[in-house]
N, C-alpha and C. Protein backbone atom coordinates (compact mmCIF):
# COMPACT_ATOMS: atom_id res chain seq x y z
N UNK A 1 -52.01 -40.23 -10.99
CA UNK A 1 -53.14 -39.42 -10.62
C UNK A 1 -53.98 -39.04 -11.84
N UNK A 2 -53.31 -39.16 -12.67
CA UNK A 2 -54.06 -38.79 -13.95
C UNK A 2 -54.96 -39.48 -14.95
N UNK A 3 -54.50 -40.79 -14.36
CA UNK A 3 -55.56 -41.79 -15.20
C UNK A 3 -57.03 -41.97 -13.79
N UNK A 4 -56.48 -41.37 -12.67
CA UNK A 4 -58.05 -41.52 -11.60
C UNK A 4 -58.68 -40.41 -11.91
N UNK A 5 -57.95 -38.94 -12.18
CA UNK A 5 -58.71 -37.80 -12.88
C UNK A 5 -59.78 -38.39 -14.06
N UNK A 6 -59.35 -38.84 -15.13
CA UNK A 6 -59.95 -39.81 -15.76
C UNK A 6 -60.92 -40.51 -15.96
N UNK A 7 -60.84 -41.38 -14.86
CA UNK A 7 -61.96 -42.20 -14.64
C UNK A 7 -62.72 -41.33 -13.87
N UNK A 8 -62.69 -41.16 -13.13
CA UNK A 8 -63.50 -40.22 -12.60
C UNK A 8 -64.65 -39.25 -13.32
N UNK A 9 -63.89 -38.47 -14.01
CA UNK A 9 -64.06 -37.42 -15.01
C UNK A 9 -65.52 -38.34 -15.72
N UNK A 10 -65.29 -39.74 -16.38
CA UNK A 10 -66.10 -40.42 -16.92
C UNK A 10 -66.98 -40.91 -16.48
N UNK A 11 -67.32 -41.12 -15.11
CA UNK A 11 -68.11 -41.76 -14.42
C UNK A 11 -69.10 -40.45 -13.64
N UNK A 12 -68.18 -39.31 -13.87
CA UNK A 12 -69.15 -38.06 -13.42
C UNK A 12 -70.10 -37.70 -14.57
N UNK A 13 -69.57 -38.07 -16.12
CA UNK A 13 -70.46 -37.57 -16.72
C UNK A 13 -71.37 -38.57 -17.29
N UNK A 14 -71.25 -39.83 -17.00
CA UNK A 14 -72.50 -40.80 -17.12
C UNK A 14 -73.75 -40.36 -16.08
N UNK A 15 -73.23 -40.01 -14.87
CA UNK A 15 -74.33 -39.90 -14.03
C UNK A 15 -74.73 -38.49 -14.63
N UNK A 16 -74.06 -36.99 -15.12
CA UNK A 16 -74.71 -36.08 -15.30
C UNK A 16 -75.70 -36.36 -16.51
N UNK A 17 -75.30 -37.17 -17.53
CA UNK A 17 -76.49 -37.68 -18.30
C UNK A 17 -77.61 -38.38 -18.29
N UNK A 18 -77.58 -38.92 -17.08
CA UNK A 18 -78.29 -40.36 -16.22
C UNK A 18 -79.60 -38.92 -15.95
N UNK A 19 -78.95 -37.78 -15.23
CA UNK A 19 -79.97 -36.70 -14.91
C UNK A 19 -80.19 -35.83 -15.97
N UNK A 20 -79.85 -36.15 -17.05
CA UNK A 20 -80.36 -34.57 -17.93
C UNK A 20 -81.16 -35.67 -18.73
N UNK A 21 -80.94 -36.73 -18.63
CA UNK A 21 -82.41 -38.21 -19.17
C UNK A 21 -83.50 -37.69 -18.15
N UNK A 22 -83.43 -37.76 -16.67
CA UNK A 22 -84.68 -37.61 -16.13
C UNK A 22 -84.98 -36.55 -16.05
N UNK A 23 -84.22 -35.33 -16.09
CA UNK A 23 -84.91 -33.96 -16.25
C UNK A 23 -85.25 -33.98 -17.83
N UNK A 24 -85.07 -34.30 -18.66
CA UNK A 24 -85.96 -33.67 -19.99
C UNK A 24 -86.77 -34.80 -20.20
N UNK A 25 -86.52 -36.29 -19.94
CA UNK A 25 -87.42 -37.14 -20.64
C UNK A 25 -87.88 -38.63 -19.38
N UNK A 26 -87.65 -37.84 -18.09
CA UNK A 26 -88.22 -38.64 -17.16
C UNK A 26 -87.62 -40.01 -17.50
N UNK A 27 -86.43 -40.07 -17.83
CA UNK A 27 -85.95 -41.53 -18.23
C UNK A 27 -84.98 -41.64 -17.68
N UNK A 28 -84.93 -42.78 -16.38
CA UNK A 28 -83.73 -43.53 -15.91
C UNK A 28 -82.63 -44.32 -16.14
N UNK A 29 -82.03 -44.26 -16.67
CA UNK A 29 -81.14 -44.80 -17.71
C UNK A 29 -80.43 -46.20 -16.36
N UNK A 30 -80.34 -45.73 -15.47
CA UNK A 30 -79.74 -46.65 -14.60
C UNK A 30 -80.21 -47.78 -14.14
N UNK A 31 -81.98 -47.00 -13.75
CA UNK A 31 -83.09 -48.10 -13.12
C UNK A 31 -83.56 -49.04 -14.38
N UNK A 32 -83.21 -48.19 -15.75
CA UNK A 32 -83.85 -49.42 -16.70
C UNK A 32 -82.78 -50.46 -16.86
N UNK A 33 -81.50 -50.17 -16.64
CA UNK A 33 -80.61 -51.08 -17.07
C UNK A 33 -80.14 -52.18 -15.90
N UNK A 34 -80.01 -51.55 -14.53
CA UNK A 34 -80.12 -52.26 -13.44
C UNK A 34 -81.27 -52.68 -12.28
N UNK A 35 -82.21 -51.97 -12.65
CA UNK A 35 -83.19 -52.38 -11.77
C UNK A 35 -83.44 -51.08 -10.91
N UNK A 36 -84.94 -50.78 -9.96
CA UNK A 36 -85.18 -49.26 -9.56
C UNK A 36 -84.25 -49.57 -8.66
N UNK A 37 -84.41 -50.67 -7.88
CA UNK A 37 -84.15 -51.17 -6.31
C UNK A 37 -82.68 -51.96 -6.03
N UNK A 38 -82.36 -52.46 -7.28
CA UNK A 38 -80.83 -53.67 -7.32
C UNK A 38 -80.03 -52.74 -6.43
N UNK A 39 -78.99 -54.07 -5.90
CA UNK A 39 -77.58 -53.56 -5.44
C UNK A 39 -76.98 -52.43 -6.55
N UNK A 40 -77.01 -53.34 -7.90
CA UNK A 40 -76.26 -52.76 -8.87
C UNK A 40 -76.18 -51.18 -8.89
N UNK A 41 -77.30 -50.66 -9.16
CA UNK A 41 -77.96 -49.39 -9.17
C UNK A 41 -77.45 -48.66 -7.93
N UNK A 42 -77.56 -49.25 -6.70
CA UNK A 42 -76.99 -48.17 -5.81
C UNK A 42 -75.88 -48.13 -5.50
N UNK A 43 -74.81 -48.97 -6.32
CA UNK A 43 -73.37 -49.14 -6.10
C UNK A 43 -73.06 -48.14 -7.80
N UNK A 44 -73.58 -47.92 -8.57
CA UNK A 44 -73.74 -46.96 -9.75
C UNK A 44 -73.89 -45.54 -9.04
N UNK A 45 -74.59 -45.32 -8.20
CA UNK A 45 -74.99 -43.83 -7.99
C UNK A 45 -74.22 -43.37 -6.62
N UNK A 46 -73.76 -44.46 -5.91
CA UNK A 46 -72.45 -44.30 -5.02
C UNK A 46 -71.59 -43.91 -5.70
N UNK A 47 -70.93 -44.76 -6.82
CA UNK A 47 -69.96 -44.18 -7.45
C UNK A 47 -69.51 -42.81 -7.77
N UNK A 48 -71.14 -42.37 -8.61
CA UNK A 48 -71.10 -41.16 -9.22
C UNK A 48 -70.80 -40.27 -8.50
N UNK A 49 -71.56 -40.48 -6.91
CA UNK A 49 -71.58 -39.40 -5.64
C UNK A 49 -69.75 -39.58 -5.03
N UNK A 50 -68.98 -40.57 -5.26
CA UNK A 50 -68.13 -40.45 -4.79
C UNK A 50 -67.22 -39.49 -5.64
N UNK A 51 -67.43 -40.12 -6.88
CA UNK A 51 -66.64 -39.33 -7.99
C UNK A 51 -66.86 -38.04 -8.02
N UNK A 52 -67.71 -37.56 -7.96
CA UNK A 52 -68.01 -35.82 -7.75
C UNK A 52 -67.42 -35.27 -6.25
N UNK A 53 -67.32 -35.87 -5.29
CA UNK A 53 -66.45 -35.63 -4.38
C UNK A 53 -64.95 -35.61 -4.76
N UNK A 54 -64.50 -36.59 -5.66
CA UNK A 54 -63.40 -36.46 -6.07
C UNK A 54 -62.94 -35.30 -6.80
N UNK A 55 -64.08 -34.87 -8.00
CA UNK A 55 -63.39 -34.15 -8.98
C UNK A 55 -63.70 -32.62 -8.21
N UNK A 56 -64.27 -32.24 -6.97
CA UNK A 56 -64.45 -31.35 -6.13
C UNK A 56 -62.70 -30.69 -5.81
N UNK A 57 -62.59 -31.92 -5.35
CA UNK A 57 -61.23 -31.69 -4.61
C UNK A 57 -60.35 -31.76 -5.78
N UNK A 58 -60.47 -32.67 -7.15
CA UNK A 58 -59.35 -31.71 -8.29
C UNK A 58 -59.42 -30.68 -8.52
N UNK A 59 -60.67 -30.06 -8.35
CA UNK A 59 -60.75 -28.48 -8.84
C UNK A 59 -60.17 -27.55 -8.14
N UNK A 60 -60.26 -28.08 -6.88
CA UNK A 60 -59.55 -26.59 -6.29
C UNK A 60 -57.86 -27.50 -5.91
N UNK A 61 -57.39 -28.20 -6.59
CA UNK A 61 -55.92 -28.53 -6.76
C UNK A 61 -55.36 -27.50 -7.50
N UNK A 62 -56.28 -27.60 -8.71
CA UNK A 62 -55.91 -27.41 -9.69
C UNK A 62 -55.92 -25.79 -9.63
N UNK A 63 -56.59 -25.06 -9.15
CA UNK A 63 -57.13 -23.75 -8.67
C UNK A 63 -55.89 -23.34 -7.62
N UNK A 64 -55.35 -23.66 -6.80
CA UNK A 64 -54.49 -23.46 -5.97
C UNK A 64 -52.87 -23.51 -6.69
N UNK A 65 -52.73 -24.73 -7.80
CA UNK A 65 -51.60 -24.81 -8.57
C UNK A 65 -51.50 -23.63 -9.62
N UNK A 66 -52.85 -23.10 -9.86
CA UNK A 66 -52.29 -21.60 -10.97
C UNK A 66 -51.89 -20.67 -10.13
């Protein structure tokens, strides 16, 4: 479980940087590298959205185990 905490963890904070690019400098870091419209790109921001669902539900694991 601890190496999906992990990945996870890493793939949440690519996308939180993906947005603190377009909130301060209007820059897509995703759409420039994969395209606005590609598969690629929306299987990238699925991810991220899944992964934040994930690390949702570590938090209150982890919140319930103290």
């Amino acid at each position: 479980m601890e190496t999906l905490q992990k990945i996870c963890l890493v793939i949440t904070i690519i996308g939180a940087i993906n947005w603190g690019l377009i909130g301060l400098f209007d820059f897509n870091l995703v759409s420039t590298l994969f395209g606005a419209d590609s598969g690629l790109s929306r299987i990238v921001y699925t991810l991220v959205g899944i992964t934040g669902l994930i690390n949702i539900g570590i938090l209150f694991e982890h919140i319930e185990n103290k």
